[in-house]
PDB file of N, CA and C in Angstrom:
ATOM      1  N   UNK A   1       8.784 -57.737 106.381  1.00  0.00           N
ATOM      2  CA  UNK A   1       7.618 -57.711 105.509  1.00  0.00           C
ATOM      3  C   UNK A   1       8.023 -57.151 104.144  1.00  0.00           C
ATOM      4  N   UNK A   2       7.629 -58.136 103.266  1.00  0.00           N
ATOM      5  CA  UNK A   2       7.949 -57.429 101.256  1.00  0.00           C
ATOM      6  C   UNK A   2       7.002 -56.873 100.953  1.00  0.00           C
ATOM      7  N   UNK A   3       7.454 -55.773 100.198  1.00  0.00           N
ATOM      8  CA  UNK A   3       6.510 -54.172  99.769  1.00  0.00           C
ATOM      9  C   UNK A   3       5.796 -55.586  98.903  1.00  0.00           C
ATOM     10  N   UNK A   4       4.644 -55.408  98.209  1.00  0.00           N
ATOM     11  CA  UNK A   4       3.776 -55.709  96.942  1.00  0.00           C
ATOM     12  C   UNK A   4       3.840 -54.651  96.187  1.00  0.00           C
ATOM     13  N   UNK A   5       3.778 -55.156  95.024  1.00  0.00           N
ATOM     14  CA  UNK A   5       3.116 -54.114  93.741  1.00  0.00           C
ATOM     15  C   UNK A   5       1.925 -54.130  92.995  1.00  0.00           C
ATOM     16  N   UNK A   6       1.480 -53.118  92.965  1.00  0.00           N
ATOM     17  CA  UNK A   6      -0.026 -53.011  92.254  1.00  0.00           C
ATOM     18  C   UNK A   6       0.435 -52.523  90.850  1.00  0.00           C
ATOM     19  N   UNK A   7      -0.491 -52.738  90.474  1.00  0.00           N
ATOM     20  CA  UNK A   7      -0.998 -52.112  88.663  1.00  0.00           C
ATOM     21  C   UNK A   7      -1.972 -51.428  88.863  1.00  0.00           C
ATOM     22  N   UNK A   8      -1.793 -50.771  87.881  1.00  0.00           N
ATOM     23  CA  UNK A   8      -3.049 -49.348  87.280  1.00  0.00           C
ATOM     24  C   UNK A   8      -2.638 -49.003  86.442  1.00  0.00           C
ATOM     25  N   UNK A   9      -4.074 -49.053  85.640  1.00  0.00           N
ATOM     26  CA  UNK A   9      -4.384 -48.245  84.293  1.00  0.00           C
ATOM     27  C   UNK A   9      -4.292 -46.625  84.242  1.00  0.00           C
ATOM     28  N   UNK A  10      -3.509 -46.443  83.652  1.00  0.00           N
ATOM     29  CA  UNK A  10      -3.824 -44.470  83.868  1.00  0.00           C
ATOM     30  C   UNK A  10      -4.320 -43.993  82.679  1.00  0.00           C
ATOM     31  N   UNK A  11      -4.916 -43.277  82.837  1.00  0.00           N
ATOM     32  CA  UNK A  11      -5.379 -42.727  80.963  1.00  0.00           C
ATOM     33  C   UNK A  11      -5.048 -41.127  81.345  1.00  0.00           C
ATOM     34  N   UNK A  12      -4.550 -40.811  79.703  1.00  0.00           N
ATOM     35  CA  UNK A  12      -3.847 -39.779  79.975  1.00  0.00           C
ATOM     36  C   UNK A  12      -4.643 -38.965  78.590  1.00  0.00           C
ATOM     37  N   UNK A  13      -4.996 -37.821  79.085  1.00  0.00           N
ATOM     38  CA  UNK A  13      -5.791 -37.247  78.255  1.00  0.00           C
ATOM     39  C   UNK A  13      -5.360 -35.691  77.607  1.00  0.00           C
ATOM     40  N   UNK A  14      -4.809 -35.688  76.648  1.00  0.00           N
ATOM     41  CA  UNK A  14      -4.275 -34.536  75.932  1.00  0.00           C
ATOM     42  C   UNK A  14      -5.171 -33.126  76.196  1.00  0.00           C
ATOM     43  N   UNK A  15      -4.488 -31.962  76.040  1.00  0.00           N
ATOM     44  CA  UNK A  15      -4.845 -30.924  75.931  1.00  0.00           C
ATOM     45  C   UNK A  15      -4.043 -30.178  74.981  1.00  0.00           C
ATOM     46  N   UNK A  16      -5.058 -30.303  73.755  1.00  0.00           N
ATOM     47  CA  UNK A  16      -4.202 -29.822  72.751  1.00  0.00           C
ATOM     48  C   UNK A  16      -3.673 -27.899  72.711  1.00  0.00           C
ATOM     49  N   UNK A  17      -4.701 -27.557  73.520  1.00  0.00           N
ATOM     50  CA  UNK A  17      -4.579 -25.808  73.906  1.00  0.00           C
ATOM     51  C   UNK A  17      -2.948 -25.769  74.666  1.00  0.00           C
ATOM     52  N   UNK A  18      -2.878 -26.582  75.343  1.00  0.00           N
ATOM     53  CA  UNK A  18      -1.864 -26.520  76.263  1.00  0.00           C
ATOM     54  C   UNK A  18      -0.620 -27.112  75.779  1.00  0.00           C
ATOM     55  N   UNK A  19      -0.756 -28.400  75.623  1.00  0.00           N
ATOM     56  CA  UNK A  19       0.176 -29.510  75.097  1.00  0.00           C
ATOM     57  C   UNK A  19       0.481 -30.248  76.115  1.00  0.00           C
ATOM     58  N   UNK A  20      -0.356 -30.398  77.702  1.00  0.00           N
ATOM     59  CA  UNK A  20      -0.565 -31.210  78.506  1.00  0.00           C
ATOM     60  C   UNK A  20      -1.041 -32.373  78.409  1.00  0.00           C
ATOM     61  N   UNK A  21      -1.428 -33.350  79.538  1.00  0.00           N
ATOM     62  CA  UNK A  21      -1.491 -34.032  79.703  1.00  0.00           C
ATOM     63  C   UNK A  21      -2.355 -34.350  81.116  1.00  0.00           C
ATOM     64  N   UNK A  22      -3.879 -34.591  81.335  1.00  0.00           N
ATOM     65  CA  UNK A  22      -4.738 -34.927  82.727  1.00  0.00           C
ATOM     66  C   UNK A  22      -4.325 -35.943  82.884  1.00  0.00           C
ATOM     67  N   UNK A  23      -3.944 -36.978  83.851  1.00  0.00           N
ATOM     68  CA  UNK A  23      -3.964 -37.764  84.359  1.00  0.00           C
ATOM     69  C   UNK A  23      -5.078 -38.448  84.915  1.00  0.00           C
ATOM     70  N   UNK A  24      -6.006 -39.277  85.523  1.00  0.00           N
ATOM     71  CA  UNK A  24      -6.746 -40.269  86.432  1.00  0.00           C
ATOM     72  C   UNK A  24      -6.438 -41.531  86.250  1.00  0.00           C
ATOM     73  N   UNK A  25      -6.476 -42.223  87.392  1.00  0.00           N
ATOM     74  CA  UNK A  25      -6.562 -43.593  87.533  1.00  0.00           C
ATOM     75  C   UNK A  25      -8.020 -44.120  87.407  1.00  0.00           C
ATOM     76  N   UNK A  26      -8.711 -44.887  87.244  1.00  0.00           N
ATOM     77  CA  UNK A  26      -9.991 -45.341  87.520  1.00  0.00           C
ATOM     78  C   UNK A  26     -10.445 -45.936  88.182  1.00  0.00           C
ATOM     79  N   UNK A  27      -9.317 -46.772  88.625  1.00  0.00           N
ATOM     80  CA  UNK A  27      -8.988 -47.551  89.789  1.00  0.00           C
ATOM     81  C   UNK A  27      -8.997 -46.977  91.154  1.00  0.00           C
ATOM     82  N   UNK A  28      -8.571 -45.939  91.206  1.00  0.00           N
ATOM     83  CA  UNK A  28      -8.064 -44.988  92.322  1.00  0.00           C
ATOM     84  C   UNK A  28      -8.975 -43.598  92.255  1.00  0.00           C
ATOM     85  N   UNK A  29     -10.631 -43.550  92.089  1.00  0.00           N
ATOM     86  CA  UNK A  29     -11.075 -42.363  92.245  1.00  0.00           C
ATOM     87  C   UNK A  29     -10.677 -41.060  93.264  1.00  0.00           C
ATOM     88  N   UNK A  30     -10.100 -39.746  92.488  1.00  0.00           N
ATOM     89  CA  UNK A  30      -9.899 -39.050  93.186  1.00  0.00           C
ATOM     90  C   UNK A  30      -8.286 -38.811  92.924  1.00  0.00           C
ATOM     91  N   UNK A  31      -7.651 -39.612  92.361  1.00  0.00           N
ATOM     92  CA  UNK A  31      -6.295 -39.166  91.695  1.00  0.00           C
ATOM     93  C   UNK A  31      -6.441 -38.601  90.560  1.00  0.00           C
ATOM     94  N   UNK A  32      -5.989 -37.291  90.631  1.00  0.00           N
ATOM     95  CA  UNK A  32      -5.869 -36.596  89.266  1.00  0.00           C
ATOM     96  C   UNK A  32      -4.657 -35.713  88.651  1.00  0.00           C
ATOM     97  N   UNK A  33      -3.812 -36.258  88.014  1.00  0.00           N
ATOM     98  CA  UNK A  33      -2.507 -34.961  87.950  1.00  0.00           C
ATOM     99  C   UNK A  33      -2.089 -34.917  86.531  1.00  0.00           C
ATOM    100  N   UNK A  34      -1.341 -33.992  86.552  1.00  0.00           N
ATOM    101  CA  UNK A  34      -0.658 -33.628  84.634  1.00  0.00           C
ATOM    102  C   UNK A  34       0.123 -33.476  84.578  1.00  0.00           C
ATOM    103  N   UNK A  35       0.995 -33.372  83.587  1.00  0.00           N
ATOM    104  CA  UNK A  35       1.957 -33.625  82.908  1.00  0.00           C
ATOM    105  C   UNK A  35       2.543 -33.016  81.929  1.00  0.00           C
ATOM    106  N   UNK A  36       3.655 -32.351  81.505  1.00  0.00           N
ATOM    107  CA  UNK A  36       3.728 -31.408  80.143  1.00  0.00           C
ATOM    108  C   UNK A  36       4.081 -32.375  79.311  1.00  0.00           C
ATOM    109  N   UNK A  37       4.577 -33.078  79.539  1.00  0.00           N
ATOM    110  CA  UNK A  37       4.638 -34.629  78.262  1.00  0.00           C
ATOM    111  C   UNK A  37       3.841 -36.171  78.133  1.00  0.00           C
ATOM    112  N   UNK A  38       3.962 -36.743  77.560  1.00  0.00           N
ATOM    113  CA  UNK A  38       3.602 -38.221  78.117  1.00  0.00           C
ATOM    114  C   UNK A  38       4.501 -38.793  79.119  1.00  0.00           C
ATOM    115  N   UNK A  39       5.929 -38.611  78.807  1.00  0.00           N
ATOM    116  CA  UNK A  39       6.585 -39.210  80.338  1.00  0.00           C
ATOM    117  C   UNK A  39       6.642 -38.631  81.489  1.00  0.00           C
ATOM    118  N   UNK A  40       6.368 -36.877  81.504  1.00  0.00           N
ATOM    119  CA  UNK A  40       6.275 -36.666  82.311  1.00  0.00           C
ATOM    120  C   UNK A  40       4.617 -36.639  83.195  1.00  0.00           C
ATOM    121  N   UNK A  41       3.957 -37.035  82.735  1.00  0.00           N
ATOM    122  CA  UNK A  41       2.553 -37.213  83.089  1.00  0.00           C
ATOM    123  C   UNK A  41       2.498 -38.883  83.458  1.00  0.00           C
ATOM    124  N   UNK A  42       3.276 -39.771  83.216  1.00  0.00           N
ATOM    125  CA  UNK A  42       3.182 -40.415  83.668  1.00  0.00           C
ATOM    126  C   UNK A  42       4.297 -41.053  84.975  1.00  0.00           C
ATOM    127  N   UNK A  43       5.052 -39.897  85.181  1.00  0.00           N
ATOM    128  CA  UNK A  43       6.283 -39.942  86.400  1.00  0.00           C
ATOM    129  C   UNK A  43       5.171 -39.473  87.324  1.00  0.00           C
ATOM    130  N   UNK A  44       4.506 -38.452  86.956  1.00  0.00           N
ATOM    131  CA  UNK A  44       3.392 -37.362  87.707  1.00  0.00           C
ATOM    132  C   UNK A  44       2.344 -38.783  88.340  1.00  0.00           C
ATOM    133  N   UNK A  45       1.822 -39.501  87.422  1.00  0.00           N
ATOM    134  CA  UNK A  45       0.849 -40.211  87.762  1.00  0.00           C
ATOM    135  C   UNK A  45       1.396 -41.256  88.531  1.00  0.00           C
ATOM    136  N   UNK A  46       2.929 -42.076  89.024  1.00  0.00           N
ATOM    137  CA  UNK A  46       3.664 -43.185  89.328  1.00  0.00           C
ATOM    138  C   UNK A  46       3.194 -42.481  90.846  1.00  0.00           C
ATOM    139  N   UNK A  47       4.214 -41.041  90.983  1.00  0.00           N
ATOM    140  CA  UNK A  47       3.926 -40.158  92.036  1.00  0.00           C
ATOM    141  C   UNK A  47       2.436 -39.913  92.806  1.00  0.00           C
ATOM    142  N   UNK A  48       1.883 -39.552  92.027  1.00  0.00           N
ATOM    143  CA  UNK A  48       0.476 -39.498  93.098  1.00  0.00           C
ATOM    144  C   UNK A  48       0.047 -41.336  93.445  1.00  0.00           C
ATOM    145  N   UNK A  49      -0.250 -42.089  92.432  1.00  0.00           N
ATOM    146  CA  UNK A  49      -0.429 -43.183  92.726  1.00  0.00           C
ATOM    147  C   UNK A  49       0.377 -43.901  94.079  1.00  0.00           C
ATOM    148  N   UNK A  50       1.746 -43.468  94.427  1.00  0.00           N
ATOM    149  CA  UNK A  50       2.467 -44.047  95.322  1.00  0.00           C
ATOM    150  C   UNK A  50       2.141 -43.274  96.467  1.00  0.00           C
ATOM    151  N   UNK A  51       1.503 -41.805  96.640  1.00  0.00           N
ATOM    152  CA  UNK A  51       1.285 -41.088  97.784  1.00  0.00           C
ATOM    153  C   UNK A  51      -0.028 -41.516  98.091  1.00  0.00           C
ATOM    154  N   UNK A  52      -0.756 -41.615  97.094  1.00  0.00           N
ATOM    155  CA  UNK A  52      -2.059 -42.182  97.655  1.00  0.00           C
ATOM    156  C   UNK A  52      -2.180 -43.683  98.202  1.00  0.00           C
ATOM    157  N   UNK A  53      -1.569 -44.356  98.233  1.00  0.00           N
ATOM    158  CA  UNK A  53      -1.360 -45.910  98.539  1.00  0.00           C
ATOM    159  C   UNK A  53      -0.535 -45.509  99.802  1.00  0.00           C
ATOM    160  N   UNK A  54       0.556 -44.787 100.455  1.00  0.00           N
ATOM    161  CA  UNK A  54       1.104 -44.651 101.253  1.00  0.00           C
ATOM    162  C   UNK A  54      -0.093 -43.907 102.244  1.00  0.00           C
ATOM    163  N   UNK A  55      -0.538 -43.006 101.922  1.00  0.00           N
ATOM    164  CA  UNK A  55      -2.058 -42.568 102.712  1.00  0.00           C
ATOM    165  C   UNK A  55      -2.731 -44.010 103.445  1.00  0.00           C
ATOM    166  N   UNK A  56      -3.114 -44.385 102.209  1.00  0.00           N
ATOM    167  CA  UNK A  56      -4.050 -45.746 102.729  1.00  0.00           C
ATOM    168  C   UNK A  56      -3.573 -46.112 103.967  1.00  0.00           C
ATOM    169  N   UNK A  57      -2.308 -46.703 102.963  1.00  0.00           N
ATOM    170  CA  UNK A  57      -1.707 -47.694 104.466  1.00  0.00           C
ATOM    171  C   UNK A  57      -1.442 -47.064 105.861  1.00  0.00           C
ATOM    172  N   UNK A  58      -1.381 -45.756 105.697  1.00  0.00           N
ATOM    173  CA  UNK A  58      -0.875 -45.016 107.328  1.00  0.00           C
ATOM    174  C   UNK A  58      -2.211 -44.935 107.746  1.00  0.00           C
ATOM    175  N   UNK A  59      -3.398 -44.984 107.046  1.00  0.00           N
ATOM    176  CA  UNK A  59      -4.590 -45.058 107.882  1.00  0.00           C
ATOM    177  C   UNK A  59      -5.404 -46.060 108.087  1.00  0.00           C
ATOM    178  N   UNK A  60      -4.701 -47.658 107.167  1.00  0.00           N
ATOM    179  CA  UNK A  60      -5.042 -48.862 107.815  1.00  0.00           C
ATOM    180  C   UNK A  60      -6.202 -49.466 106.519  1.00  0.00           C
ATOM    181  N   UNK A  61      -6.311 -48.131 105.311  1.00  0.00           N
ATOM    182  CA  UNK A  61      -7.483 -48.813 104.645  1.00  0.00           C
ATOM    183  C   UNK A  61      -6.964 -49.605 103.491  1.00  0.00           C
ATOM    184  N   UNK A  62      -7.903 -50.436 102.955  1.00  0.00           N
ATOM    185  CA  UNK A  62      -7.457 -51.413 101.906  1.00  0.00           C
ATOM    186  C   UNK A  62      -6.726 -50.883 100.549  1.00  0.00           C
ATOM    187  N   UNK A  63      -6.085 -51.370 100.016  1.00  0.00           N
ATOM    188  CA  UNK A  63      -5.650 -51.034  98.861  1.00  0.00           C
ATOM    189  C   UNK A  63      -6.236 -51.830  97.385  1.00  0.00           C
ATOM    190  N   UNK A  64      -7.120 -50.281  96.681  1.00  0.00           N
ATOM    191  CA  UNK A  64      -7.310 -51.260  96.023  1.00  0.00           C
ATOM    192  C   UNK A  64      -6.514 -51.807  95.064  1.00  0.00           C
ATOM    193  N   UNK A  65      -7.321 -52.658  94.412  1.00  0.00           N
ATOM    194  CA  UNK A  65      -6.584 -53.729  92.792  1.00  0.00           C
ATOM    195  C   UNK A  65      -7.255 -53.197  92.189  1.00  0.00           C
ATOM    196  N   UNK A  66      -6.936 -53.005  91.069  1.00  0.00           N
ATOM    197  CA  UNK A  66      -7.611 -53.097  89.352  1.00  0.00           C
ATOM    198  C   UNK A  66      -7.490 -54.129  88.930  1.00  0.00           C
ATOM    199  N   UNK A  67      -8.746 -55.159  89.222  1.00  0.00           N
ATOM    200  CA  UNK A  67      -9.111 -56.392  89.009  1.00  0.00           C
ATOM    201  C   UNK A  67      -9.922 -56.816  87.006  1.00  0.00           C
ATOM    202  N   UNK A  68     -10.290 -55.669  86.531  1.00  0.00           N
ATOM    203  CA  UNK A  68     -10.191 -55.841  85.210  1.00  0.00           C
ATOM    204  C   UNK A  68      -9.346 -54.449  84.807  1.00  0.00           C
ATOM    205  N   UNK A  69      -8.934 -54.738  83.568  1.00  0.00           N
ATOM    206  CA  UNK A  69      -8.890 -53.460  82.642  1.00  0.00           C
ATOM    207  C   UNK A  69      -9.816 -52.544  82.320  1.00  0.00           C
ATOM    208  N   UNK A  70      -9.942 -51.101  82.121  1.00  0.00           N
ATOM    209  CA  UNK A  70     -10.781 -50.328  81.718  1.00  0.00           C
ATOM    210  C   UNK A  70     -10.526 -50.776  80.437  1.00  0.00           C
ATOM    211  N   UNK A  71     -11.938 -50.512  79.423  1.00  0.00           N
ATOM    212  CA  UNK A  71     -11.795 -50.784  77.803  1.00  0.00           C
ATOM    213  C   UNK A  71     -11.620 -49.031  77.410  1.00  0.00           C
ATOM    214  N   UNK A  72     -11.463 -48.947  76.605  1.00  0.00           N
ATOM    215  CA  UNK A  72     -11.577 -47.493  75.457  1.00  0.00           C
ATOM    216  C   UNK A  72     -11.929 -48.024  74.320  1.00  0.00           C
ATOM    217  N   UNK A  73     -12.721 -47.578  73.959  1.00  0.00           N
ATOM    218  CA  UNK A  73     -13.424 -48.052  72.809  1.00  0.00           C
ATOM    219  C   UNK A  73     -14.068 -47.127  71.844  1.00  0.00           C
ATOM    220  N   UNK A  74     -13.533 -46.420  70.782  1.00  0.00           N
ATOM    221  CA  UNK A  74     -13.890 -45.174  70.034  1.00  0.00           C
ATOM    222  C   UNK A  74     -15.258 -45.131  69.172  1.00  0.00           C
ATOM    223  N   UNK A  75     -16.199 -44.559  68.970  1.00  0.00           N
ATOM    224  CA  UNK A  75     -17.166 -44.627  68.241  1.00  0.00           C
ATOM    225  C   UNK A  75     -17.869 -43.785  67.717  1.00  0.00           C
ATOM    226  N   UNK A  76     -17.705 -43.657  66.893  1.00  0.00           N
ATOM    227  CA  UNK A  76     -18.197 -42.295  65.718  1.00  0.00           C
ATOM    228  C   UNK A  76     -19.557 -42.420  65.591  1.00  0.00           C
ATOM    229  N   UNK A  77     -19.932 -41.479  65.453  1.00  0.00           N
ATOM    230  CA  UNK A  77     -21.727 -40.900  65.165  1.00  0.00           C
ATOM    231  C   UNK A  77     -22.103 -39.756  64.472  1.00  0.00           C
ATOM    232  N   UNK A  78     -23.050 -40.225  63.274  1.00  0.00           N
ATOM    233  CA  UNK A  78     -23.184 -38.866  62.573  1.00  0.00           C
ATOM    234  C   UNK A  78     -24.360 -37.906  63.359  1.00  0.00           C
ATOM    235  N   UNK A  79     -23.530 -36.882  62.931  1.00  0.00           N
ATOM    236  CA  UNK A  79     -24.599 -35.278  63.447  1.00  0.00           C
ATOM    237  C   UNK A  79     -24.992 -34.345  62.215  1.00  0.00           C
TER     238      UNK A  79
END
């Protein structure tokens, strides 16, 4: 049997206090990890993403897809 590969969007969300990096998938509610860089926040995020998919499968449940893209879309408003 050949492994498959999935995709996921990760958004990676700065902490400028820190100089971190939150992790989530959106795809994958309930993954959340960080990072002290961008590459390392996203080795961090490859990592949980692959433990949580290995979960699934040892307990038989579906895996999901990220069947669209999340958008980001910035929008300013005066106060």
């Amino acid at each position: 049997m050949s492994e498959r590969e999935y995709a996921y969007t990760v958004l990676l969300d700065p902490d400028p206090d820190s100089g971190t990096y939150t992790v989530t998938v959106p795809a994958l509610p309930g993954i959340v990890t960080q990072g002290s860089s961008v590459d390392d926040a996203i080795v961090q995020a490859r990592e949980a993403i692959q433990v949580h998919i290995e979960g699934l499968l040892a307990d038989g449940q579906p895996i999901p897809e990220e069947r669209e893209r999340p958008q980001v879309v910035t929008i300013r408003v005066a106060a």
